[in-house]
C-alpha atoms as a PDB file:
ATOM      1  CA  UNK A   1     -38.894 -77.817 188.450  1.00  0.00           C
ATOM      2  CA  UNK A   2     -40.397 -74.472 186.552  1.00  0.00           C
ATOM      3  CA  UNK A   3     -40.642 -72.564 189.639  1.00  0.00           C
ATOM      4  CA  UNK A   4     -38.951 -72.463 193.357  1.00  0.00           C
ATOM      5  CA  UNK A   5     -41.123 -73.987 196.088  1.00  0.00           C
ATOM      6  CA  UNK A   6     -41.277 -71.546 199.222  1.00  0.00           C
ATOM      7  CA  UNK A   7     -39.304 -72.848 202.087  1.00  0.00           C
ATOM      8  CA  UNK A   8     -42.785 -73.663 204.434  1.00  0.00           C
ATOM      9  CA  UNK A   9     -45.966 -74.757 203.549  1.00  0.00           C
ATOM     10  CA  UNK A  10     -49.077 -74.207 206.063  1.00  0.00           C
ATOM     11  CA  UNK A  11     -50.754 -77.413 207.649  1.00  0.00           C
ATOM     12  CA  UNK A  12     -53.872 -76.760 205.744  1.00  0.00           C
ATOM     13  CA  UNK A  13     -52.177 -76.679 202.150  1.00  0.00           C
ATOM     14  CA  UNK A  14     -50.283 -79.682 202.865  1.00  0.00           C
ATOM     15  CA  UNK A  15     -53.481 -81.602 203.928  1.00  0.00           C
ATOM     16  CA  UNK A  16     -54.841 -80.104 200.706  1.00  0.00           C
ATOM     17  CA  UNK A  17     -51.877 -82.064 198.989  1.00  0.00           C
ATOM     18  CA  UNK A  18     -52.319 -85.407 200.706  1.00  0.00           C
ATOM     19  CA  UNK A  19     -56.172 -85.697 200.437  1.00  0.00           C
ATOM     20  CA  UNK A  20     -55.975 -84.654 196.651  1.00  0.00           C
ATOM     21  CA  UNK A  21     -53.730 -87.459 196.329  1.00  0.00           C
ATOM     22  CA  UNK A  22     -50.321 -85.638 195.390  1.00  0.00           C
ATOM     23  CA  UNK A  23     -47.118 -87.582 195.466  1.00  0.00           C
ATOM     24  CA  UNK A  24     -45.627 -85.704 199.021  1.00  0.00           C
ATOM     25  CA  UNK A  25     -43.412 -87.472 201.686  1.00  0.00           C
ATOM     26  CA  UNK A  26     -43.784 -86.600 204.887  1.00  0.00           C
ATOM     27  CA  UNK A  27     -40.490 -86.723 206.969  1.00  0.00           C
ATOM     28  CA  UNK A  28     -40.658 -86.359 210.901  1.00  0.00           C
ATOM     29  CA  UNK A  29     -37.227 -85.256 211.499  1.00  0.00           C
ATOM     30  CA  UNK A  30     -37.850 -85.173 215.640  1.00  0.00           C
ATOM     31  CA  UNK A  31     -36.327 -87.432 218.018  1.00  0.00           C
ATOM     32  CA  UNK A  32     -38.242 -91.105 218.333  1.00  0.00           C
ATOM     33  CA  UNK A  33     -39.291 -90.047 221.951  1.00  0.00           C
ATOM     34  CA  UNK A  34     -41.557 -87.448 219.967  1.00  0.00           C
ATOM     35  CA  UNK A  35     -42.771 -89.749 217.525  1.00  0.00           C
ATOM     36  CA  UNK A  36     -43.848 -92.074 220.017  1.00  0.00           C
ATOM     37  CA  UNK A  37     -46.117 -89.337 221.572  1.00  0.00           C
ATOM     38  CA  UNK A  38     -47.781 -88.254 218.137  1.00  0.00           C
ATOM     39  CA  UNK A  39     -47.156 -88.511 214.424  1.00  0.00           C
ATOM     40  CA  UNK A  40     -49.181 -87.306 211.473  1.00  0.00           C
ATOM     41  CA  UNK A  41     -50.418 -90.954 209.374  1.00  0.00           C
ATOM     42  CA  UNK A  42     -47.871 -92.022 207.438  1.00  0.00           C
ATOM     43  CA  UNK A  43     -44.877 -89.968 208.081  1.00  0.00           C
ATOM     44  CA  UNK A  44     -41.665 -91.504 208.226  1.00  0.00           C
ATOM     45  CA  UNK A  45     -38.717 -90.394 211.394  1.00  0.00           C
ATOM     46  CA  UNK A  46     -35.470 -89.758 210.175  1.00  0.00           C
ATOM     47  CA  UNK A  47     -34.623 -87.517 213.124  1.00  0.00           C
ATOM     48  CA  UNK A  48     -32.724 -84.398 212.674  1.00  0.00           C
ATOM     49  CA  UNK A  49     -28.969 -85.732 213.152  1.00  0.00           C
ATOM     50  CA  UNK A  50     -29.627 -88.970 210.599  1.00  0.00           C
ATOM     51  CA  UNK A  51     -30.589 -86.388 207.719  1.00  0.00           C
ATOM     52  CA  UNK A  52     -26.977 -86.303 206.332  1.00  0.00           C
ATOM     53  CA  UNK A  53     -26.497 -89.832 206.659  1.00  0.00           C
ATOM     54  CA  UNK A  54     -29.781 -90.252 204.663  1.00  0.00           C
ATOM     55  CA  UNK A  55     -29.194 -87.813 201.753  1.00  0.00           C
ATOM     56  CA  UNK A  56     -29.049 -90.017 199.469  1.00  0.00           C
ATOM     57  CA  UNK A  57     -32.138 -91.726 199.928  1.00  0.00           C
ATOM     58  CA  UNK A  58     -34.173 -88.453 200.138  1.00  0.00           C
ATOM     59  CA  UNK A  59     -32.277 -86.951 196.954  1.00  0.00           C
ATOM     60  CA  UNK A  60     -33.789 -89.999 195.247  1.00  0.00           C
ATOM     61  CA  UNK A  61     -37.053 -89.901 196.850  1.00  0.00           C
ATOM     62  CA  UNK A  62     -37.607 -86.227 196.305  1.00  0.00           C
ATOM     63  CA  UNK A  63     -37.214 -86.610 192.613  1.00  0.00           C
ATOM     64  CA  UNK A  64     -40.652 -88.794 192.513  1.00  0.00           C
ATOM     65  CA  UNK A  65     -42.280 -86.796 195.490  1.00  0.00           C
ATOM     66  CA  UNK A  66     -42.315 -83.657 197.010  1.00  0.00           C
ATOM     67  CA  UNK A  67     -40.432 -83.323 200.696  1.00  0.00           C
ATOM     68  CA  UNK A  68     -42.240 -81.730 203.203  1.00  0.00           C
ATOM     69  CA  UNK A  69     -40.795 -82.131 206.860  1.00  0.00           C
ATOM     70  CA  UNK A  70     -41.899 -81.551 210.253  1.00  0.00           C
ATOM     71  CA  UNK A  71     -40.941 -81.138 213.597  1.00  0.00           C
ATOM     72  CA  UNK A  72     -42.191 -79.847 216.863  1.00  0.00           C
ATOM     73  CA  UNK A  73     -42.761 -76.211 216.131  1.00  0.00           C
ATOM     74  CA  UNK A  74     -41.199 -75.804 212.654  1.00  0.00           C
ATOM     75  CA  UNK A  75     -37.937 -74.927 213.608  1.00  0.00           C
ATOM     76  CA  UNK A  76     -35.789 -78.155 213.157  1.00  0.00           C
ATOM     77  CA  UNK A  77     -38.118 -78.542 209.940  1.00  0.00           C
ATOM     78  CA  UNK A  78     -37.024 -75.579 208.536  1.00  0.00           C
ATOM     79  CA  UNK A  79     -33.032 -75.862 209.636  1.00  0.00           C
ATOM     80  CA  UNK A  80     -33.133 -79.632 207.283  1.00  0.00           C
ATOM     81  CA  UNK A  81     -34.883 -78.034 204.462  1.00  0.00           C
ATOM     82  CA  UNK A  82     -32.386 -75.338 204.284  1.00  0.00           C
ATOM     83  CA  UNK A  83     -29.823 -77.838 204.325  1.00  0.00           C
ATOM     84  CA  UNK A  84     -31.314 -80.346 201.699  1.00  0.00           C
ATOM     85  CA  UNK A  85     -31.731 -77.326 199.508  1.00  0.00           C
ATOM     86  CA  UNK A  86     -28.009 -76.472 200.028  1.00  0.00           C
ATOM     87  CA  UNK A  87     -27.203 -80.117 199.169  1.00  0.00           C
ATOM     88  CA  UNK A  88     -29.393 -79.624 195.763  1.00  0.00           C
ATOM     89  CA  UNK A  89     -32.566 -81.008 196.625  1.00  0.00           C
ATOM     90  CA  UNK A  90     -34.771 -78.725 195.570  1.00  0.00           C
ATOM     91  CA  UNK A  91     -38.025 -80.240 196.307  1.00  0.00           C
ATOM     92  CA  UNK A  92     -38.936 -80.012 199.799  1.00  0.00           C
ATOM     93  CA  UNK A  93     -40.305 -77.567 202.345  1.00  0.00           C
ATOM     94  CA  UNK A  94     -40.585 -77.332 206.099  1.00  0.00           C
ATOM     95  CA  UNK A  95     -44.185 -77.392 207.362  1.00  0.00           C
ATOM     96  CA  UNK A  96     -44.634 -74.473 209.331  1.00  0.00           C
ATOM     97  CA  UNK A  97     -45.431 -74.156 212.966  1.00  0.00           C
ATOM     98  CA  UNK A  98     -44.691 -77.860 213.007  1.00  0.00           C
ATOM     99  CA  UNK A  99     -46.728 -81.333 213.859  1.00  0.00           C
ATOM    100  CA  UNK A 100     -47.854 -78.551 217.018  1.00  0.00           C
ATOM    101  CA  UNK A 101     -49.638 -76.312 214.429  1.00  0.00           C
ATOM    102  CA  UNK A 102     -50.959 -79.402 212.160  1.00  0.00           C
ATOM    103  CA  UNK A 103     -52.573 -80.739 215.591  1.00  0.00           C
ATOM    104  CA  UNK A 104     -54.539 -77.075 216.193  1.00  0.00           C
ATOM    105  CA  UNK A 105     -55.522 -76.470 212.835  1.00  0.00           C
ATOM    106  CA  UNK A 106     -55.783 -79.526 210.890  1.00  0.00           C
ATOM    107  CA  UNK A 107     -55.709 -82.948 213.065  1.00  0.00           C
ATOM    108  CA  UNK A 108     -57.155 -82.163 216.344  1.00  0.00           C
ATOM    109  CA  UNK A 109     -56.717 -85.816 216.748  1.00  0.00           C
ATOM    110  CA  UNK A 110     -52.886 -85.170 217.005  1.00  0.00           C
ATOM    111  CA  UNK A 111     -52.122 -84.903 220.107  1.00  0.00           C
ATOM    112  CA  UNK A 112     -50.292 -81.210 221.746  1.00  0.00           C
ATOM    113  CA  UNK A 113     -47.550 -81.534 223.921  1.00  0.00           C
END
């Protein structure tokens, strides 16, 4: 990659992503209780504590699209990102202020909780 992706991305640019048809994968890394409440379309769960166990997978994934995970309020989000990075995968950032943000200023259809 020519240049280092920031950590976060903001609801709206990642919506800017999806609808211009980029190759992103979204990655819920809550618990399934929270995914059961609310999800953004197409997102896939691999909660927080299966991330390691899934490396693999998203090291080969992330080489055809660009990571970008969520959580609640950004937090767990950002804690997995820092980790893939350690781990060498470069391409993926935390979406920040979480699925919680994405509901108040992109999805309103999302529900809060």
């Amino acid at each position: 990659m020519s240049r280092e992706l920031a950590l976060e991305i903001a609801p709206a640019d990642a919506k800017k992503l999806l609808d211009d048809g980029e190759a992103v994968a979204l990655i819920d890394c809550r618990e399934a209780g929270e995914y059961q409440i609310c999800r953004i379309e197409g997102a896939e769960l691999i909660p927080m504590n299966t991330v390691p166990a899934q490396l693999q997978r998203l090291d080969a994934l992330s080489d055809e699209k660009r990571l970008i995970v969520y959580c609640h309020h950004g937090m767990r989000s950002l804690s997995v990102v820092n980790w893939l990075r350690k781990q060498g995968v470069e391409n993926c950032q935390s979406l920040s202020g979480g699925i919680d943000r994405w509901s108040a200023s992109v999805d309103p259809k999302v529900p809060r909780y």
